[in-house]
N, C-alpha and C. Protein backbone atom coordinates (compact mmCIF):
# COMPACT_ATOMS: atom_id res chain seq x y z
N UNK A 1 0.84 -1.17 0.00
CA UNK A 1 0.00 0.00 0.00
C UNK A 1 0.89 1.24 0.00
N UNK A 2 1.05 2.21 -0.68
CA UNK A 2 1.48 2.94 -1.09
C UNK A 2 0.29 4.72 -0.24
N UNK A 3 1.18 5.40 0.51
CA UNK A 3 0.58 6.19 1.34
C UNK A 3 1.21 7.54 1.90
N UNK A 4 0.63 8.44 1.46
CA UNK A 4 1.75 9.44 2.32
C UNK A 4 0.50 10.81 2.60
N UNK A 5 0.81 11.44 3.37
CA UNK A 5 0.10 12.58 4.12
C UNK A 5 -0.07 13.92 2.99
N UNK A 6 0.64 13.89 1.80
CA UNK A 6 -0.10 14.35 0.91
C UNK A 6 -0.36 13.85 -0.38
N UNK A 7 -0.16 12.78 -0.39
CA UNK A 7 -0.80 11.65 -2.02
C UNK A 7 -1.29 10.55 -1.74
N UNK A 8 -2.17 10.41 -1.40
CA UNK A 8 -2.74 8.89 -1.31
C UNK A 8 -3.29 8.12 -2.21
N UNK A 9 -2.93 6.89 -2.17
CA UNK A 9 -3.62 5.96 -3.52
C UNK A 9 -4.80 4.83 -2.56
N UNK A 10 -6.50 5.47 -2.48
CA UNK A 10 -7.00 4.56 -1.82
C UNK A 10 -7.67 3.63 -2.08
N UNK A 11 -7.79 3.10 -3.28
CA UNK A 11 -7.88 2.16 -3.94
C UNK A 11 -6.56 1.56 -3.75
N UNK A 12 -6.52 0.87 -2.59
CA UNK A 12 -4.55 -0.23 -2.27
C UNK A 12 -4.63 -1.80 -2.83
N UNK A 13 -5.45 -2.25 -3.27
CA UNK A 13 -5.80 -3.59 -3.92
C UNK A 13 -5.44 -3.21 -5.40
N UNK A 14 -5.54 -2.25 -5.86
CA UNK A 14 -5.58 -1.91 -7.63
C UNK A 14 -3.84 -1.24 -7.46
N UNK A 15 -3.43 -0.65 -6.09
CA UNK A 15 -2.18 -0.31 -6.85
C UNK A 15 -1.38 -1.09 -6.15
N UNK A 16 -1.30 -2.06 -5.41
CA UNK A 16 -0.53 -3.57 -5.31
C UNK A 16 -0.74 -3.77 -6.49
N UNK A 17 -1.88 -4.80 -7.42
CA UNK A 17 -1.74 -5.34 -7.79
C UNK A 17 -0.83 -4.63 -9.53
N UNK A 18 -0.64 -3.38 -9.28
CA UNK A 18 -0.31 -3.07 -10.38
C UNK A 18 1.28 -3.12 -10.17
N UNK A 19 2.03 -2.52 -8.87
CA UNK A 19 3.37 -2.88 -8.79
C UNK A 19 3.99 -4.13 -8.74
N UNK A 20 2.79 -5.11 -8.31
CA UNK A 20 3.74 -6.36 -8.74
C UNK A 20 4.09 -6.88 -9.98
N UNK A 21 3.42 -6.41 -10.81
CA UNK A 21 3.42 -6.79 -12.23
C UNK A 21 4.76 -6.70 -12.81
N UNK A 22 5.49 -7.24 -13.72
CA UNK A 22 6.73 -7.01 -14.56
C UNK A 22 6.90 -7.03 -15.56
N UNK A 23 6.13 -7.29 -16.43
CA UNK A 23 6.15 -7.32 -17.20
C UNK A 23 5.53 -5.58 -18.18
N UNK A 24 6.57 -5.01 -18.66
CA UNK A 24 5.89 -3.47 -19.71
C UNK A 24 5.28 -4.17 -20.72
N UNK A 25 4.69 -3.14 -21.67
CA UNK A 25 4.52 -1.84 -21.04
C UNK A 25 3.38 -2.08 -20.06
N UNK A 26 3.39 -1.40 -19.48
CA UNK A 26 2.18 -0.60 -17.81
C UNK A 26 2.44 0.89 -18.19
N UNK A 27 1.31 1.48 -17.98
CA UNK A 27 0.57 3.10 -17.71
C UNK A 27 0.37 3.55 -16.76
N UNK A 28 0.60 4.99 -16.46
CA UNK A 28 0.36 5.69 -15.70
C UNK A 28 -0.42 6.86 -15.80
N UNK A 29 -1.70 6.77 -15.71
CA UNK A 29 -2.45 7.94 -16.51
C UNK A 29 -2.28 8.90 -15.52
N UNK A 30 -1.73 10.04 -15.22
CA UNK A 30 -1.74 11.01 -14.48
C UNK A 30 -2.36 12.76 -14.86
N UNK A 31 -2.99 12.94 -13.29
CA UNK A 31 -3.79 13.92 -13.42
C UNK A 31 -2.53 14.82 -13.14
N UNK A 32 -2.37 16.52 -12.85
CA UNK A 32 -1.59 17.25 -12.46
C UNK A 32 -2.17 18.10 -11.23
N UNK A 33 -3.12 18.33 -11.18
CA UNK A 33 -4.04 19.38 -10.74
C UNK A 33 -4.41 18.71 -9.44
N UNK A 34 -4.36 18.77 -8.17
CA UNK A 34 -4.45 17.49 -7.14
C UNK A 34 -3.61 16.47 -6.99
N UNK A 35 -3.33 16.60 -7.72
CA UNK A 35 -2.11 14.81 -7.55
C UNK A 35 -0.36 15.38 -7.58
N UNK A 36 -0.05 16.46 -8.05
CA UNK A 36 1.07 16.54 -7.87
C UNK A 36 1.22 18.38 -7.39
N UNK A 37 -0.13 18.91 -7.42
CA UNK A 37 0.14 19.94 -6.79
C UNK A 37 -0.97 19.73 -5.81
N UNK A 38 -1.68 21.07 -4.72
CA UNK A 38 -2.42 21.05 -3.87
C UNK A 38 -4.28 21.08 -4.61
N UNK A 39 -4.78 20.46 -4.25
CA UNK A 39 -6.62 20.77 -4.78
C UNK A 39 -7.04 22.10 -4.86
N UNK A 40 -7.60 22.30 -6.01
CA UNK A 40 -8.33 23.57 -6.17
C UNK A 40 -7.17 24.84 -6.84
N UNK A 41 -6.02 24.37 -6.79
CA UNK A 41 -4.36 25.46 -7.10
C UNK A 41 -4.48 25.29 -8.23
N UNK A 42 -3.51 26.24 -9.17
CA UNK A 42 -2.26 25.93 -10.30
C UNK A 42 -1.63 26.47 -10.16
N UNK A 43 -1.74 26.21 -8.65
CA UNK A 43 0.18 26.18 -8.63
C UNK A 43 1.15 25.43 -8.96
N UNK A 44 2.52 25.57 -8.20
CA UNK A 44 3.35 25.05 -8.82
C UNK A 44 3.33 23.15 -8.48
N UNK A 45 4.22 22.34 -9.01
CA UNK A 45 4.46 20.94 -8.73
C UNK A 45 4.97 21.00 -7.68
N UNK A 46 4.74 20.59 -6.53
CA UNK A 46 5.01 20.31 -5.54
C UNK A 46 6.72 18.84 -5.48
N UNK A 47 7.52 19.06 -4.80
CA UNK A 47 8.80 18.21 -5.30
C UNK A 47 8.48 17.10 -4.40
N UNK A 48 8.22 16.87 -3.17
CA UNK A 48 7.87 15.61 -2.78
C UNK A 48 6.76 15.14 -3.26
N UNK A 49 5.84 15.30 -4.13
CA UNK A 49 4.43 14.54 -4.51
C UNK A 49 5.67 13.63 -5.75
N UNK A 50 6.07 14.72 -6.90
CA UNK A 50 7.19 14.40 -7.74
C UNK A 50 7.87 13.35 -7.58
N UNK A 51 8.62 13.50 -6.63
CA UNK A 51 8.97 11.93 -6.24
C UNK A 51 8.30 10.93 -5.81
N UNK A 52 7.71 11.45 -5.05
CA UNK A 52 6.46 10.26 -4.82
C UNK A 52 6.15 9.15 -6.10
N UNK A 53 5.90 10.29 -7.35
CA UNK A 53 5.30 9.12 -8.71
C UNK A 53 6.62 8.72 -8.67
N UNK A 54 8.36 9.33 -8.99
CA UNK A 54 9.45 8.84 -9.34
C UNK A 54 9.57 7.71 -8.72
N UNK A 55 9.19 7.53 -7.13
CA UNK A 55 9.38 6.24 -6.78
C UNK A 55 8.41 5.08 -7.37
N UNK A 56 7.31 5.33 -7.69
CA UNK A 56 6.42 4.50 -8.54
C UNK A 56 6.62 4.13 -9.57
N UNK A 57 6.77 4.76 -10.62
CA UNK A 57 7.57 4.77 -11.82
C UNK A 57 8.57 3.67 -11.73
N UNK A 58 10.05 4.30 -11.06
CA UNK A 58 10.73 2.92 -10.93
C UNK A 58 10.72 2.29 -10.24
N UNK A 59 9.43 1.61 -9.34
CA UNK A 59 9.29 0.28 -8.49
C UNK A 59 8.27 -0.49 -9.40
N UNK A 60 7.78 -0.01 -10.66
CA UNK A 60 6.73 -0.40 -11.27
C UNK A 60 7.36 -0.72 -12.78
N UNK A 61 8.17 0.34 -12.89
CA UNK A 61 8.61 0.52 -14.96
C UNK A 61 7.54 0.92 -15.26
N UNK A 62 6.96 1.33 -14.79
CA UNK A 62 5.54 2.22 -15.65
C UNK A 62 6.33 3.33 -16.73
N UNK A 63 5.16 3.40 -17.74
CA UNK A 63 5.42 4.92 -18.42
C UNK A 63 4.07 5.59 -17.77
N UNK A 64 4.57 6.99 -17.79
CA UNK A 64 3.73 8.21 -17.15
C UNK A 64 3.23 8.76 -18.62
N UNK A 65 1.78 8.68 -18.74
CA UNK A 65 0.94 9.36 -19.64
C UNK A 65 0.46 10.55 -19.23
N UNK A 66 0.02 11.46 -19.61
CA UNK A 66 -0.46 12.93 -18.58
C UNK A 66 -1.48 13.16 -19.05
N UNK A 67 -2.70 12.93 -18.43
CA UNK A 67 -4.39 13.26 -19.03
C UNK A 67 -4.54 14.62 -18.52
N UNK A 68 -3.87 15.23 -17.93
CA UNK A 68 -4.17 16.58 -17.07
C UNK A 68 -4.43 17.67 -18.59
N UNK A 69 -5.48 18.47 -18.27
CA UNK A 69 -5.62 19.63 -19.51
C UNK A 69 -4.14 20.16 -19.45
N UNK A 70 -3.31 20.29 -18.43
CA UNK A 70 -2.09 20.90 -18.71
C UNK A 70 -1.32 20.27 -19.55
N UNK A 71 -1.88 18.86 -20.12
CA UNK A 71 -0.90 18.50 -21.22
C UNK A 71 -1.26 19.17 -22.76
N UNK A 72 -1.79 20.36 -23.09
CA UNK A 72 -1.91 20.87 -23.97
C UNK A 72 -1.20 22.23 -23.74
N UNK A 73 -0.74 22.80 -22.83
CA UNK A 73 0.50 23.60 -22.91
C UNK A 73 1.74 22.98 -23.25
N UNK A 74 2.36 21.72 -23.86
CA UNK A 74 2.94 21.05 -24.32
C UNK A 74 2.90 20.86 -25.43
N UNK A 75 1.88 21.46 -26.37
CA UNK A 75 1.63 21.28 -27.72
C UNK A 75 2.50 22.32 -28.29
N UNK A 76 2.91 22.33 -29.36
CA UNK A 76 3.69 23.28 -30.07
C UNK A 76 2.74 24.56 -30.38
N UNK A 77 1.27 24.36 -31.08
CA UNK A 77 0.35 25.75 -30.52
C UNK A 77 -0.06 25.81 -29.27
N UNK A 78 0.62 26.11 -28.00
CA UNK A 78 -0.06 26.23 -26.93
C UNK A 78 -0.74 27.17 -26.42
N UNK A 79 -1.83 27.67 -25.81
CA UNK A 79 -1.71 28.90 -24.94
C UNK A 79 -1.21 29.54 -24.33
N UNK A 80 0.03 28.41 -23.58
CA UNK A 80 0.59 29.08 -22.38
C UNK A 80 1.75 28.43 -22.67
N UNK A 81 2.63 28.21 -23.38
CA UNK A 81 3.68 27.65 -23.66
C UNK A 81 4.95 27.45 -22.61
N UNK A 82 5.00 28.59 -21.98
CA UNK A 82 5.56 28.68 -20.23
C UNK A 82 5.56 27.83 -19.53
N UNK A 83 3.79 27.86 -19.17
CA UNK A 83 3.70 26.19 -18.35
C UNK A 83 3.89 25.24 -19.20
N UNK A 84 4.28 24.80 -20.72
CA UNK A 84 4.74 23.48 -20.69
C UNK A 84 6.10 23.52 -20.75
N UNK A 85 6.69 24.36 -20.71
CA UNK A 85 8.36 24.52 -20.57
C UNK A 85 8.41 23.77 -19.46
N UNK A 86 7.90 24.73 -18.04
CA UNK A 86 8.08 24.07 -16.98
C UNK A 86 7.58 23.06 -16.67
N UNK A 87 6.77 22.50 -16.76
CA UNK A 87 5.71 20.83 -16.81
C UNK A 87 6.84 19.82 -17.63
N UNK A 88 7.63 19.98 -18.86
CA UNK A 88 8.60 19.16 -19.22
C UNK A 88 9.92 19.67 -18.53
N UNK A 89 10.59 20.63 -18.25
CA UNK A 89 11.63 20.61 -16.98
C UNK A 89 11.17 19.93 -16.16
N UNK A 90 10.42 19.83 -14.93
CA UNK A 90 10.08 19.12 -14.27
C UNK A 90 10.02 17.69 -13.99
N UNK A 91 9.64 17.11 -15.40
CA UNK A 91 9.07 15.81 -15.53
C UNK A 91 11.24 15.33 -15.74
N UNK A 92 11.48 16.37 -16.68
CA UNK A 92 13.03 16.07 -17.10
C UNK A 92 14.08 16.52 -15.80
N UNK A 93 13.79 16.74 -14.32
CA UNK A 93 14.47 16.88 -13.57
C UNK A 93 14.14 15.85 -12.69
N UNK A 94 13.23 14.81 -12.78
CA UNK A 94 12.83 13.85 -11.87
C UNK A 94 12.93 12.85 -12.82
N UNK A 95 13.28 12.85 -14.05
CA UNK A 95 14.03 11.71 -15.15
C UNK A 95 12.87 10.98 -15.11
N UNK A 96 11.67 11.41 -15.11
CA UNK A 96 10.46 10.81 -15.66
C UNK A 96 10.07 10.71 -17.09
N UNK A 97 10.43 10.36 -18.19
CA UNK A 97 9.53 10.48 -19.40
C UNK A 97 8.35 10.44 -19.24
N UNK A 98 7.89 11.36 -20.28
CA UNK A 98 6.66 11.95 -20.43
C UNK A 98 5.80 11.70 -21.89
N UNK A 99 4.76 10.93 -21.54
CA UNK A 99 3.75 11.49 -23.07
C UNK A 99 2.22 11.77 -22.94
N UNK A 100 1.79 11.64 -24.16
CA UNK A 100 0.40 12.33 -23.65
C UNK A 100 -0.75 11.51 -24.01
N UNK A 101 -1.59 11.50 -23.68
CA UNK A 101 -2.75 10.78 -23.44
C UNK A 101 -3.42 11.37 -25.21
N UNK A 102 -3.95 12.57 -25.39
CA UNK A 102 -4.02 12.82 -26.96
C UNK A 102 -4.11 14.61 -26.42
N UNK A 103 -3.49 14.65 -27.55
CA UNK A 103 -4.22 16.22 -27.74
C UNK A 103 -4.94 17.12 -28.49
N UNK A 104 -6.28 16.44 -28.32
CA UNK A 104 -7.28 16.88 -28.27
C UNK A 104 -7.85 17.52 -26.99
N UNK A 105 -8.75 18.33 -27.25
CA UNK A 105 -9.04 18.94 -25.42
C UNK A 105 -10.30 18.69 -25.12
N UNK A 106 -10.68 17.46 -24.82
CA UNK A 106 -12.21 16.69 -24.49
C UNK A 106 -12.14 17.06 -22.83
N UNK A 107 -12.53 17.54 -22.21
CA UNK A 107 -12.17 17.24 -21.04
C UNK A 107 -13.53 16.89 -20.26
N UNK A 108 -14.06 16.73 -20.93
CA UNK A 108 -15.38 15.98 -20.64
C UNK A 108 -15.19 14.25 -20.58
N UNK A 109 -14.69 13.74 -21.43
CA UNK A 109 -14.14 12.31 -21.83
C UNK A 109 -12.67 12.29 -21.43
N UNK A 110 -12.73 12.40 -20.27
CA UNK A 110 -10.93 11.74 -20.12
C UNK A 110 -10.90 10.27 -19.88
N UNK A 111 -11.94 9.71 -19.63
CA UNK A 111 -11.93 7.72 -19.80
C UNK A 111 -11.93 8.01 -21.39
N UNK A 112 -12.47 8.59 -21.80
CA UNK A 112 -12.66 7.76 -23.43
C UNK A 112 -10.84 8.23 -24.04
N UNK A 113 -10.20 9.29 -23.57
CA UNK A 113 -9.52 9.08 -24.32
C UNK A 113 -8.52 8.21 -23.94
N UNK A 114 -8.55 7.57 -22.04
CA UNK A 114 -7.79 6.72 -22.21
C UNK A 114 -8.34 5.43 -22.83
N UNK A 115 -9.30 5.24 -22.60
CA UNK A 115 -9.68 3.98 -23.38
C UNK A 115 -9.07 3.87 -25.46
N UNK A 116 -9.09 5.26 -26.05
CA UNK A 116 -8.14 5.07 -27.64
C UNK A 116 -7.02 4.93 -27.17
N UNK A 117 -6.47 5.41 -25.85
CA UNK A 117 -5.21 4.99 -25.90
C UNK A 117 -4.55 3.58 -25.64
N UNK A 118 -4.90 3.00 -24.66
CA UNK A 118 -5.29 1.85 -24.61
C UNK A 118 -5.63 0.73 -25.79
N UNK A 119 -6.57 1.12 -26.67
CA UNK A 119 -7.10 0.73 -27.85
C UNK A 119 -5.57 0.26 -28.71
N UNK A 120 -4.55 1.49 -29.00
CA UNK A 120 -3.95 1.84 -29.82
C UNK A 120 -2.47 1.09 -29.66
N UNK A 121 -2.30 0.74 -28.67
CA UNK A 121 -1.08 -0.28 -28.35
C UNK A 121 -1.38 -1.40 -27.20
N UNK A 122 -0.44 -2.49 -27.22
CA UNK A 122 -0.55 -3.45 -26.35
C UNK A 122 -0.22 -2.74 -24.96
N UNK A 123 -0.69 -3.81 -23.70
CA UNK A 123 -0.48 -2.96 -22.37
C UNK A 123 -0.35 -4.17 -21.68
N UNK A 124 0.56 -4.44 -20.56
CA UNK A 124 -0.01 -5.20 -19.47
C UNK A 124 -0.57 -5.05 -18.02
N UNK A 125 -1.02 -3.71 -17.69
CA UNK A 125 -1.21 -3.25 -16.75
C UNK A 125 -1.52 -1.56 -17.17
N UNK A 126 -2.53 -0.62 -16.13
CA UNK A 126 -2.14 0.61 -16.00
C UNK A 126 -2.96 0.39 -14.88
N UNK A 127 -2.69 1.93 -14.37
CA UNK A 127 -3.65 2.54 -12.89
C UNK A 127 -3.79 4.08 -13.48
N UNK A 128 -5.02 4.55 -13.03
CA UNK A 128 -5.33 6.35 -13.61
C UNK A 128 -5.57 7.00 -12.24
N UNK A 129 -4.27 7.76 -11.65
CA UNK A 129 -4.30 8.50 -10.83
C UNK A 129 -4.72 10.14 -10.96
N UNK A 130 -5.66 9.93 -10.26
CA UNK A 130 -6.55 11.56 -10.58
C UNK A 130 -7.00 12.15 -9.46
N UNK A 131 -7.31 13.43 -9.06
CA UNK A 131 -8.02 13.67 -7.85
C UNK A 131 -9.43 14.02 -8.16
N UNK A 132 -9.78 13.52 -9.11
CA UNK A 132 -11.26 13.94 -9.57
C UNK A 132 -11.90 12.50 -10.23
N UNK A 133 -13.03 12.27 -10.17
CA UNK A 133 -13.49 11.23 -10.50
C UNK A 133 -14.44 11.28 -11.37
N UNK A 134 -14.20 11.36 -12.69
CA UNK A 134 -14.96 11.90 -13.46
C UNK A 134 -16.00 10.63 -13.66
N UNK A 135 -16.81 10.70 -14.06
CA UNK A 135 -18.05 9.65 -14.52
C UNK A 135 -17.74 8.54 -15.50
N UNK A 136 -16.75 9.22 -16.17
CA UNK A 136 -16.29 7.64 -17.36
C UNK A 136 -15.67 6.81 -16.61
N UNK A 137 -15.32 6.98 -15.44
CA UNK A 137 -13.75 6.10 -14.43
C UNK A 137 -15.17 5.06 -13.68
N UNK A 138 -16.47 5.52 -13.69
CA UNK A 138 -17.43 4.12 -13.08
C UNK A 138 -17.60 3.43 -13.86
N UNK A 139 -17.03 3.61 -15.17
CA UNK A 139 -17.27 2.19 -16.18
C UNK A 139 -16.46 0.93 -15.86
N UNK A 140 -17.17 -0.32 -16.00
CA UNK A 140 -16.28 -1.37 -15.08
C UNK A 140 -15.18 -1.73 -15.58
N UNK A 141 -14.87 -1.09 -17.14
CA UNK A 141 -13.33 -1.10 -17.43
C UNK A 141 -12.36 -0.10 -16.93
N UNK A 142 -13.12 0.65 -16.51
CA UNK A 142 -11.52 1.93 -16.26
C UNK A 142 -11.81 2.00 -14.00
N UNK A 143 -13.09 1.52 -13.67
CA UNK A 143 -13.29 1.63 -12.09
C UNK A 143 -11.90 1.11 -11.49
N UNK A 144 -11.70 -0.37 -11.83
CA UNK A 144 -10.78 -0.91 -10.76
C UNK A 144 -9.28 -0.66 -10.96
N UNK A 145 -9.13 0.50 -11.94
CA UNK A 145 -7.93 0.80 -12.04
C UNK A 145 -7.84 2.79 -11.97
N UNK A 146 -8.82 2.81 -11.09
CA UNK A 146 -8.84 4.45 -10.83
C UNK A 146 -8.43 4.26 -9.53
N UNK A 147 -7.25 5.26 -9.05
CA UNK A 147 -6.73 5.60 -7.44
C UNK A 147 -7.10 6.69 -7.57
N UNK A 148 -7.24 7.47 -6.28
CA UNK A 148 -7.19 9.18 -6.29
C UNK A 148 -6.43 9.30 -4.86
């Protein structure tokens, strides 16, 4: 069980069973907004949440996907091109690789777009860490692999 006083994963049955796994690829669908900074902020990344995934990452070999709307300041037309400077420093100072879930900006459907992603290559595992629980994550394919 995986636990700390500001990231918790409480769904602990779905993220055991995802670190024991060894076999890649495994996913990491990650939110930004709650999960690696404070609820309700945009502020900055917080450096112990940061490590927090770094230690997940490599106790798992996961790749980190980023469903957060902030993965469209990462696009080459961005709005805010700033924040994805710093959102890839970041990810590149905690030697996390980074990709993106799609960029398109549904943010109504963030199960559906992990589900094309999913669709689109082989997987043996993921978990979708989010602090929001959007309505596509009660579908009984994406439920038992949602933590918040």
């Amino acid at each position: 069980m995986i636990k700390n006083t500001t990231l918790t994963f409480e769904n602990c049955e779905t993220v055991e069973n995802f670190c024991t796994k060894s076999t890649p690829p495994k996913y990491i669908f990650l939110d930004i907004d709650g999960v690696l900074n404070y609820s309700g902020t945009t502020s900055l990344i917080v450096r112990k949440k940061m490590e927090l995934l770094k230690e997940l990452v490599v106790a798992t070999n996961a790749e980190v996907v980023l469903i957060s709307d902030w993965r469209l300041d990462l696009l080459p037309d961005a709005k805010y091109p700033e924040t994805g400077r710093y959102i890839r420093k970041q990810f590149e100072k905690a030697e996390i690789p980074l990709q993106l879930v799609s960029d398109v900006p549904r943010y109504e459907i963030r199960g559906e777009e992990i589900r094309r992603f999913l669709e689109s290559r082989p997987y043996e595992s993921f978990v979708i860490i989010d602090d929001q629980g959007f309505n596509e994550y009660n579908d009984e394919d994406l439920l038992p692999h949602f933590v918040k």
